[in-house]
C-alpha atoms as a PDB file:
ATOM      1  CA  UNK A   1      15.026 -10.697   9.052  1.00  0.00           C
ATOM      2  CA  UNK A   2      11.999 -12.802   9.611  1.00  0.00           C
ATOM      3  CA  UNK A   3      10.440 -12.464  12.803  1.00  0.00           C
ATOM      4  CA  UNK A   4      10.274 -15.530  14.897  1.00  0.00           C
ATOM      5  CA  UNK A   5       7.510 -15.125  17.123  1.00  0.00           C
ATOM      6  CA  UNK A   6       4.658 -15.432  14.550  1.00  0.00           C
ATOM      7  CA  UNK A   7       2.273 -17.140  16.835  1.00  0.00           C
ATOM      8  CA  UNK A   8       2.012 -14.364  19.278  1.00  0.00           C
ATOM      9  CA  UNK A   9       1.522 -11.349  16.068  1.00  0.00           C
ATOM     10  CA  UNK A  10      -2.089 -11.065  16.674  1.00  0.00           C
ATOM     11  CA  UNK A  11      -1.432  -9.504  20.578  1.00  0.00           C
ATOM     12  CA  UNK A  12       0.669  -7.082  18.458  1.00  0.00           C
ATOM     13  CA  UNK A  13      -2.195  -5.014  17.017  1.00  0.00           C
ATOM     14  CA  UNK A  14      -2.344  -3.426  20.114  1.00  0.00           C
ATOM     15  CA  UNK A  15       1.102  -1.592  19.987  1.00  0.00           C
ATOM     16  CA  UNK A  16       0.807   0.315  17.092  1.00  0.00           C
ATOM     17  CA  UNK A  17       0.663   3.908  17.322  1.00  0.00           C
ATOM     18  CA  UNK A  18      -2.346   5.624  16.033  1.00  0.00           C
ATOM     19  CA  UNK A  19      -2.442   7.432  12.935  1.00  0.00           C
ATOM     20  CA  UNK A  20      -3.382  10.775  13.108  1.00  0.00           C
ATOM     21  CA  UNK A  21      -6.911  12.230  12.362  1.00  0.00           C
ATOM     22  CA  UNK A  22      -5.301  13.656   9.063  1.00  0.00           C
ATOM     23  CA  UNK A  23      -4.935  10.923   6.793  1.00  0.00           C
ATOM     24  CA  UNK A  24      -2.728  12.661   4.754  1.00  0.00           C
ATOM     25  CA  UNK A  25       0.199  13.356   7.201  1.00  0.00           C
ATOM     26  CA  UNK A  26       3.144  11.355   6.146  1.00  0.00           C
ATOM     27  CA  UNK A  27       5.394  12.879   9.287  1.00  0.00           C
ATOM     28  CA  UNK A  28       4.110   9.584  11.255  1.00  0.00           C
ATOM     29  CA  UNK A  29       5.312   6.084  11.619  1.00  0.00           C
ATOM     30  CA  UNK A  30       2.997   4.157   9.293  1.00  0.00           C
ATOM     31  CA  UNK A  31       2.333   2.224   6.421  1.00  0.00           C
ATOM     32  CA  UNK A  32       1.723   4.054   3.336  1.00  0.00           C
ATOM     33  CA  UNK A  33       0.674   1.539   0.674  1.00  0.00           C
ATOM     34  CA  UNK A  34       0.715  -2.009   0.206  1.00  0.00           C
ATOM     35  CA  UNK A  35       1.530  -3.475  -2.912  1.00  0.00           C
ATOM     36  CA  UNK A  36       1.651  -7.385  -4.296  1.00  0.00           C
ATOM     37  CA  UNK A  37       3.322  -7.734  -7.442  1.00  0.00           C
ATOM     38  CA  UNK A  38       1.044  -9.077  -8.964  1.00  0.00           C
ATOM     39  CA  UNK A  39      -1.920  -8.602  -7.373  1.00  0.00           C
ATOM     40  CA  UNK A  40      -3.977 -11.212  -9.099  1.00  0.00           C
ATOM     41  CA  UNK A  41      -2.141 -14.605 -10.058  1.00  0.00           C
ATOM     42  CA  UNK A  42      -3.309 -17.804 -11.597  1.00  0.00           C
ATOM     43  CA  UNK A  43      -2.822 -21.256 -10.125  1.00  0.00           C
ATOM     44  CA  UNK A  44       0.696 -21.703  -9.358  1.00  0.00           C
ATOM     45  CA  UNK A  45       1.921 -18.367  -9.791  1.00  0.00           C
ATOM     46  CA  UNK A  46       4.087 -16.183  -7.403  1.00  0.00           C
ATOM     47  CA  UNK A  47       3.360 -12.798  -5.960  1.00  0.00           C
ATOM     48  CA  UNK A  48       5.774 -10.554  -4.018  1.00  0.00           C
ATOM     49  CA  UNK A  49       4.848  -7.902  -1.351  1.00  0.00           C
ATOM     50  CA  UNK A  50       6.524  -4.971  -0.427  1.00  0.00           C
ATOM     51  CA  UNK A  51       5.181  -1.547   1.234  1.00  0.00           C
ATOM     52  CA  UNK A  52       5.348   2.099   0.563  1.00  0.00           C
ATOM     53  CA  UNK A  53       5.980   3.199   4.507  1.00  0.00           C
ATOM     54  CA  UNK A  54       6.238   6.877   6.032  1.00  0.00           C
ATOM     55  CA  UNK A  55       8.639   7.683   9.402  1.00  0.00           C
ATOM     56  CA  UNK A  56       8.546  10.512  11.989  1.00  0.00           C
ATOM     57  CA  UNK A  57      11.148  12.785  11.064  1.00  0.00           C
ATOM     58  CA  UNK A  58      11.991  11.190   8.249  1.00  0.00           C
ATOM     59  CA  UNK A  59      11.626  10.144   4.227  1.00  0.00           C
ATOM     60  CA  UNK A  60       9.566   7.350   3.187  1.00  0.00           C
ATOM     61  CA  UNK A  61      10.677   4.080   2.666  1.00  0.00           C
ATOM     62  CA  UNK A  62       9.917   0.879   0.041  1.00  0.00           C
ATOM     63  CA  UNK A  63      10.258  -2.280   2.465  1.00  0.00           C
ATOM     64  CA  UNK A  64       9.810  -5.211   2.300  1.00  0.00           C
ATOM     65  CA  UNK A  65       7.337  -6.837   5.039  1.00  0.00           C
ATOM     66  CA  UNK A  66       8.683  -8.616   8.227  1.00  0.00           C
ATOM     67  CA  UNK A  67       6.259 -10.802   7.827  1.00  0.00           C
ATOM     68  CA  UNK A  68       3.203 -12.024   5.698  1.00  0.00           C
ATOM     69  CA  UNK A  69       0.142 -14.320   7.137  1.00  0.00           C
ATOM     70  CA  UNK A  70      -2.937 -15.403   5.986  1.00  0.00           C
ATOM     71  CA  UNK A  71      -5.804 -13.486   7.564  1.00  0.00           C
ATOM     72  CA  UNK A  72      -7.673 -15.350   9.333  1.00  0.00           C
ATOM     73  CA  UNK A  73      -4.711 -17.285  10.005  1.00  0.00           C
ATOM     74  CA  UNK A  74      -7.558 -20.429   9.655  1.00  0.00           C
ATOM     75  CA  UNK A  75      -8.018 -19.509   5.464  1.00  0.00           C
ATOM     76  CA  UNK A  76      -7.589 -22.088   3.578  1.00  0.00           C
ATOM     77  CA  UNK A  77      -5.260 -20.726   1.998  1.00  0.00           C
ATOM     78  CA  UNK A  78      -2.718 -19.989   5.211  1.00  0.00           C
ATOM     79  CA  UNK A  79      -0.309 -22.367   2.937  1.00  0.00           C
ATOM     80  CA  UNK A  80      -0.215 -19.772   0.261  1.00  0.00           C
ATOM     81  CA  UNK A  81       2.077 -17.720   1.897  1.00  0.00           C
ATOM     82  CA  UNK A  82       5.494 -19.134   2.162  1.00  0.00           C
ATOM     83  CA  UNK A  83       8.795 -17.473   3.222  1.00  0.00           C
ATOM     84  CA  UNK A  84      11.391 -18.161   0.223  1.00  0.00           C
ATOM     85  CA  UNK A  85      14.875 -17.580   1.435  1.00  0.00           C
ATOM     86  CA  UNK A  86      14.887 -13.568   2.676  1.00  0.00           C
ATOM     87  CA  UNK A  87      11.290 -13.059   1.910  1.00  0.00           C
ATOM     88  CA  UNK A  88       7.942 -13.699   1.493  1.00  0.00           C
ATOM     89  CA  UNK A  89       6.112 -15.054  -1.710  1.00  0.00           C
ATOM     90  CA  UNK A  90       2.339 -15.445  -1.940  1.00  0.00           C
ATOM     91  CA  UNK A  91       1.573 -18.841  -4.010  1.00  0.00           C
ATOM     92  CA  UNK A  92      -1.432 -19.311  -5.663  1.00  0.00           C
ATOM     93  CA  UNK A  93      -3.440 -22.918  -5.101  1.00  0.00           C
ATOM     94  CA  UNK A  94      -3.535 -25.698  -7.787  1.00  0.00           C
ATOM     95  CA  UNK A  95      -6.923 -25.468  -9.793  1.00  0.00           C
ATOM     96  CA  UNK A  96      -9.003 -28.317  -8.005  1.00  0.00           C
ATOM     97  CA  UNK A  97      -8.541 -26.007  -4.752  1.00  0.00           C
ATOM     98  CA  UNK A  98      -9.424 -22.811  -6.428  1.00  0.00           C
ATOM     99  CA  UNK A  99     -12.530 -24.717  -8.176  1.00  0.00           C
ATOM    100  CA  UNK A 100     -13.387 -26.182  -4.254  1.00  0.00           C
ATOM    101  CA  UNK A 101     -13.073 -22.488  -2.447  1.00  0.00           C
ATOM    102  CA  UNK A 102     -15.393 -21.007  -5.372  1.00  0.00           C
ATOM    103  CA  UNK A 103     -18.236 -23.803  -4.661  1.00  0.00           C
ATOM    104  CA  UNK A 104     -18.133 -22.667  -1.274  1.00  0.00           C
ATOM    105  CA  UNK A 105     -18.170 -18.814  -1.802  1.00  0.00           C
ATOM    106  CA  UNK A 106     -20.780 -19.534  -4.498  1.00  0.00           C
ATOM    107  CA  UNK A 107     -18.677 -18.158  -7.325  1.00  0.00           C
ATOM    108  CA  UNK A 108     -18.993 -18.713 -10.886  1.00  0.00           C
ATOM    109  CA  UNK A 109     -16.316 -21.033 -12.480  1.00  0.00           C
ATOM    110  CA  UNK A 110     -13.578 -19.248 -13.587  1.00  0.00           C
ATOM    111  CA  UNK A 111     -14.336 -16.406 -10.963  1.00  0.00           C
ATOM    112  CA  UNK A 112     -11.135 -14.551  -8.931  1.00  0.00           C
ATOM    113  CA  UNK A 113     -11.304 -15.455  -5.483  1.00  0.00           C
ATOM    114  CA  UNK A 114     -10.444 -13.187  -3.052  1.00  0.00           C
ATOM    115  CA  UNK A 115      -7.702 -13.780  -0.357  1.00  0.00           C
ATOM    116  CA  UNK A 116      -6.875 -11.772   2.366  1.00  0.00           C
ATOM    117  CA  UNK A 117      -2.854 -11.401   3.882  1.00  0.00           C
ATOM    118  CA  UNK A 118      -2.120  -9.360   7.250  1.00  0.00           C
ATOM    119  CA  UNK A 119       1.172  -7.833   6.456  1.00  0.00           C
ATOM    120  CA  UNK A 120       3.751  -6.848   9.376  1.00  0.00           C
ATOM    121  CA  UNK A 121       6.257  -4.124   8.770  1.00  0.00           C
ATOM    122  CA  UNK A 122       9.116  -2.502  11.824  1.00  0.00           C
ATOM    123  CA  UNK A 123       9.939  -4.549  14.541  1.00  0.00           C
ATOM    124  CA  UNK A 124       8.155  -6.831  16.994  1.00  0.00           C
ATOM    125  CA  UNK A 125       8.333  -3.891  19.567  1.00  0.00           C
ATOM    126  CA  UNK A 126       6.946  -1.633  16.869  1.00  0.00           C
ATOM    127  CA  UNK A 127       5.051  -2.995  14.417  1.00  0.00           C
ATOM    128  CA  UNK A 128       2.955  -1.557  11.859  1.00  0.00           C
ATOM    129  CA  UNK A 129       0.645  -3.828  11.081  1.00  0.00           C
ATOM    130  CA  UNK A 130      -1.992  -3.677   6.968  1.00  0.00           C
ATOM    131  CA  UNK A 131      -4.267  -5.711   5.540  1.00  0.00           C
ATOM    132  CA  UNK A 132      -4.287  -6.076   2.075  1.00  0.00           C
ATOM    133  CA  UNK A 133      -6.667  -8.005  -0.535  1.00  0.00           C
ATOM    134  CA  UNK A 134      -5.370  -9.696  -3.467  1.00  0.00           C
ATOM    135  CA  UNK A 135      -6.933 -12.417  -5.926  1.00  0.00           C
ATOM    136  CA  UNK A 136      -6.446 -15.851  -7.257  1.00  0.00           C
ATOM    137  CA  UNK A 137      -7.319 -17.356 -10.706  1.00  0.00           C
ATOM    138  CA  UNK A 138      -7.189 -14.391 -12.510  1.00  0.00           C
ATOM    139  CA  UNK A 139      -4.289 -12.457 -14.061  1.00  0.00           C
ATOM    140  CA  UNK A 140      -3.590  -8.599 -14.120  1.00  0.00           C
ATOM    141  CA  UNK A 141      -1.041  -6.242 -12.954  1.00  0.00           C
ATOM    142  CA  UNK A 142      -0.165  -3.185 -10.865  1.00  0.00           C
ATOM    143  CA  UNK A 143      -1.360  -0.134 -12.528  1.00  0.00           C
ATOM    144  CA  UNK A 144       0.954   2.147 -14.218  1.00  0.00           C
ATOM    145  CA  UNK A 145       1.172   6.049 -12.568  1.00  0.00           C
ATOM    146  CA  UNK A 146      -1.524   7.804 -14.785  1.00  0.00           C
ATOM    147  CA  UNK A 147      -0.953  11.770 -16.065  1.00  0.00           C
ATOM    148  CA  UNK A 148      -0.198  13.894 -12.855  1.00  0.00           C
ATOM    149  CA  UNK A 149      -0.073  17.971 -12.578  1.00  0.00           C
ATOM    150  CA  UNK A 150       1.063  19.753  -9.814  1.00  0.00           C
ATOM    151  CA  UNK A 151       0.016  23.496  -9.600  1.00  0.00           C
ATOM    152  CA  UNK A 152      -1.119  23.101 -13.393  1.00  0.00           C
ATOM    153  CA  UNK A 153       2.555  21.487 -14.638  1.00  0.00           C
ATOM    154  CA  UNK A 154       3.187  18.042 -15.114  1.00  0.00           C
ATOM    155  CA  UNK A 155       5.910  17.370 -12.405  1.00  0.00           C
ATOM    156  CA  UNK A 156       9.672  16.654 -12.401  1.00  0.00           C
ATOM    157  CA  UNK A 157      11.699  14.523  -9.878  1.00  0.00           C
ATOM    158  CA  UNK A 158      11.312  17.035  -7.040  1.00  0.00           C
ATOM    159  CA  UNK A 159       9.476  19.938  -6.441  1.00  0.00           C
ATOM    160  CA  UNK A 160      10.357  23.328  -5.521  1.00  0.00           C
ATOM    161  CA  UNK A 161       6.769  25.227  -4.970  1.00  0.00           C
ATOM    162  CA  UNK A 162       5.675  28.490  -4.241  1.00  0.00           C
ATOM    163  CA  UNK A 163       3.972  29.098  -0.337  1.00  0.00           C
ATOM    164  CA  UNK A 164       1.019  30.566   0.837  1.00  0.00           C
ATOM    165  CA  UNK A 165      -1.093  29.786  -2.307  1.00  0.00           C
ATOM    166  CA  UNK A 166      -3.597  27.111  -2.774  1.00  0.00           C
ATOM    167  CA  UNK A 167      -1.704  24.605  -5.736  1.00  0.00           C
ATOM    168  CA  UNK A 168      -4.109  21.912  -7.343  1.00  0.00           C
ATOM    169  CA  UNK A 169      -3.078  18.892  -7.219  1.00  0.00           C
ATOM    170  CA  UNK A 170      -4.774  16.682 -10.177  1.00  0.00           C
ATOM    171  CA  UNK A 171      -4.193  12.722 -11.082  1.00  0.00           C
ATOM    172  CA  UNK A 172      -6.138  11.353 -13.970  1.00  0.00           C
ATOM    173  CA  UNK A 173      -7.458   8.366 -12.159  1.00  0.00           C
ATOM    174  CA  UNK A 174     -10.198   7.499  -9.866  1.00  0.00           C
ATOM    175  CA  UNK A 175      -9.390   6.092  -6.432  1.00  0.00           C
ATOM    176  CA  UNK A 176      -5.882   8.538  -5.374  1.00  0.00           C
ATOM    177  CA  UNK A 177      -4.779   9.204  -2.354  1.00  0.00           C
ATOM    178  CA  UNK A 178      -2.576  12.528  -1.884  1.00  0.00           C
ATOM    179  CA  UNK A 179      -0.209  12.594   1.275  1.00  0.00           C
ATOM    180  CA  UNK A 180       2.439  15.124   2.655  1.00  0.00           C
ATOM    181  CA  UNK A 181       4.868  16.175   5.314  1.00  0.00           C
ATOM    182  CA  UNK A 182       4.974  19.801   4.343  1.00  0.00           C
ATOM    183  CA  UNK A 183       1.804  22.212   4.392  1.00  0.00           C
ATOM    184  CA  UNK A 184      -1.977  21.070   4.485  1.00  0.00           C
ATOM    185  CA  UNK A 185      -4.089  19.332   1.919  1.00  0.00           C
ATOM    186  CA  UNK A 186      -7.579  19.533   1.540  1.00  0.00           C
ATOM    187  CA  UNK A 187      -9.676  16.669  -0.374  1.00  0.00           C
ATOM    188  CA  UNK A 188      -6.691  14.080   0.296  1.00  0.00           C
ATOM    189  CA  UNK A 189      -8.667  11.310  -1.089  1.00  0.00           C
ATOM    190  CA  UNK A 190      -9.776  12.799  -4.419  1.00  0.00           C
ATOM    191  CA  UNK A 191      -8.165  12.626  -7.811  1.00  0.00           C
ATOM    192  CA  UNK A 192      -8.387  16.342  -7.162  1.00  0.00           C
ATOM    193  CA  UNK A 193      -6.797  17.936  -4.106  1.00  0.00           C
ATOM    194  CA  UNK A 194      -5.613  21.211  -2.998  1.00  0.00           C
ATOM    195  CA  UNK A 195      -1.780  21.671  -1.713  1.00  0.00           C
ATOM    196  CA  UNK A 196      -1.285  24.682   0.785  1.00  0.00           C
ATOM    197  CA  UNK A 197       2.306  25.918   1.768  1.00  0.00           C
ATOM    198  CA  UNK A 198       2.263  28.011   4.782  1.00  0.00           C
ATOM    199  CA  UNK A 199       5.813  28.307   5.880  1.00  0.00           C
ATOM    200  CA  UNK A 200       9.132  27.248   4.650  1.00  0.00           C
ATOM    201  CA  UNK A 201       9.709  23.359   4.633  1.00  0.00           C
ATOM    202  CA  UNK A 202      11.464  20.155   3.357  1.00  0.00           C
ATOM    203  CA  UNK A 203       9.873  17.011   2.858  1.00  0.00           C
ATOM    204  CA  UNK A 204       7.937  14.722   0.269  1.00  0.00           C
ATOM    205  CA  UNK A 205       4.704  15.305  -1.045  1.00  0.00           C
ATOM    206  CA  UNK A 206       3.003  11.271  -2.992  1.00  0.00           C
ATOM    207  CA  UNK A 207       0.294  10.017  -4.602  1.00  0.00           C
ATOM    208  CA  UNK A 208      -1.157   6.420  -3.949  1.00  0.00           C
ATOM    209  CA  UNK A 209      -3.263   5.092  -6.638  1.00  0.00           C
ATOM    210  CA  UNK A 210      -5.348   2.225  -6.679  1.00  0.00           C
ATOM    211  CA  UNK A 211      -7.347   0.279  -9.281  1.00  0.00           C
ATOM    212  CA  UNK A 212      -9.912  -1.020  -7.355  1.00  0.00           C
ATOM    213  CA  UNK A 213      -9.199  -4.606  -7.927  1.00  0.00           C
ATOM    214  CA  UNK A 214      -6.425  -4.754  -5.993  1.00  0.00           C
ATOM    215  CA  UNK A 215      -3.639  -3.214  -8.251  1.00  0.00           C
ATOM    216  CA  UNK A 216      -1.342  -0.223  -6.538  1.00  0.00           C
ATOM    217  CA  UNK A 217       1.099   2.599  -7.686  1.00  0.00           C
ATOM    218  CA  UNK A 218       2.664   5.149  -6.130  1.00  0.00           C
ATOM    219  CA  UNK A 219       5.163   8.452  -6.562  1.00  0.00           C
ATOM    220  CA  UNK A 220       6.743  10.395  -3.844  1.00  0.00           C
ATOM    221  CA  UNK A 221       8.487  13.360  -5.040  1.00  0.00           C
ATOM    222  CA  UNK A 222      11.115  15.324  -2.585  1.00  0.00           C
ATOM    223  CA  UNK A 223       9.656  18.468  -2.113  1.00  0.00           C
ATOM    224  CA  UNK A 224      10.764  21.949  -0.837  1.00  0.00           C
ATOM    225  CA  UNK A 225       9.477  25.352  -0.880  1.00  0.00           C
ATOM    226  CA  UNK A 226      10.959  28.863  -2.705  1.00  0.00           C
END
């Protein structure tokens, strides 16, 4: 449902609950992974935004946001975001207002330029509360999920892995993030990272990958150990 009070979301920051020191721990309330579908669009063109978001005590969820504003709310491009029935839609300008905010960023013509969304997900009580970047006048797509081994396998649809060994974790790409609710991981944020299984568990283990120009993918597998 769209939240009504979207004049007072900026006092909101304030209630979020920190995430923990260990950016890889998914057994939190937070938000994951944004994504905009697609993340650059030429004049005129839609974009949709959902989010990849992790739950105490629970699985991870793909939701859509509560809601989506312009950040600074003063852009001007705060019309770009509209509310379309049930959810939100990001609209890119009409040329003559791209070609206007590219003179004043000092662009070249034909440039993407960048804008900015603040992206609300849980309830007004408890928000969780993401920027994300995305781009007009330009055209490309979310990456797809590049070639992935687990403990030297490619992986299935879950995972079943052995404890108290260190298992590689490897993603043929260059800006990954690795997450978990089971076990530790060391080098989170690398394309290579190292899985550790202490003790018997049940949870997820995913990968986030980014393009670097705004494009997002992600997996989460269910994961348990032998």
């Amino acid at each position: 449902m769209k939240w009504l009070a979207v004049a007072g979301l900026a006092s909101l920051v304030a209630c979020q609950d920190p995430i923990e020191p260990e950016q890889w721990q998914l057994d939190q309330d937070r938000a994951v992974a944004v994504r905009v579908t697609p993340p650059r669009i030429l004049a005129g063109e839609h974009a949709t935004v959902d989010g990849l978001l992790a739950h105490g005590g629970g699985p991870t969820t793909v939701d859509a946001p509560g809601v989506v504003v312009a950040s600074p709310a003063t852009s001007p491009f705060a019309l770009a975001v509209n509310f379309l029935f049930d959810h939100y839609e990001v609209i890119a300008p009409d040329e003559a207002e791209l070609a206007a905010a590219r003179t004043q960023l000092g662009l070249a013509t034909g440039d993407p330029v960048p804008f900015e969304i603040s992206v609300y997900f849980g309830t007004v009580a408890h928000p969780i509360i993401t920027q994300k970047e995305m781009w007009f006048g330009a055209s490309a797509a979310n990456p797809t999920l590049p070639p992935i081994t687990i403990g030297g396998a490619a992986p299935g649809a879950s995972l079943v892995l052995p404890r108290d060994r260190d298992l590689s974790l490897v993603a043929s790409a260059t800006k990954v993030s690795w997450l978990t609710s089971c076990g530790t991981l060391r080098d989170s944020q690398e394309p290579d990272a190292i899985l550790r299984l202490e003790a018997a568990c049940t949870g997820e283990l995913v990968v986030v990958v980014r393009d670097g120009e705004g494009g997002t993918t992600w997996q989460v597998w269910p994961l348990a150990t032998e």
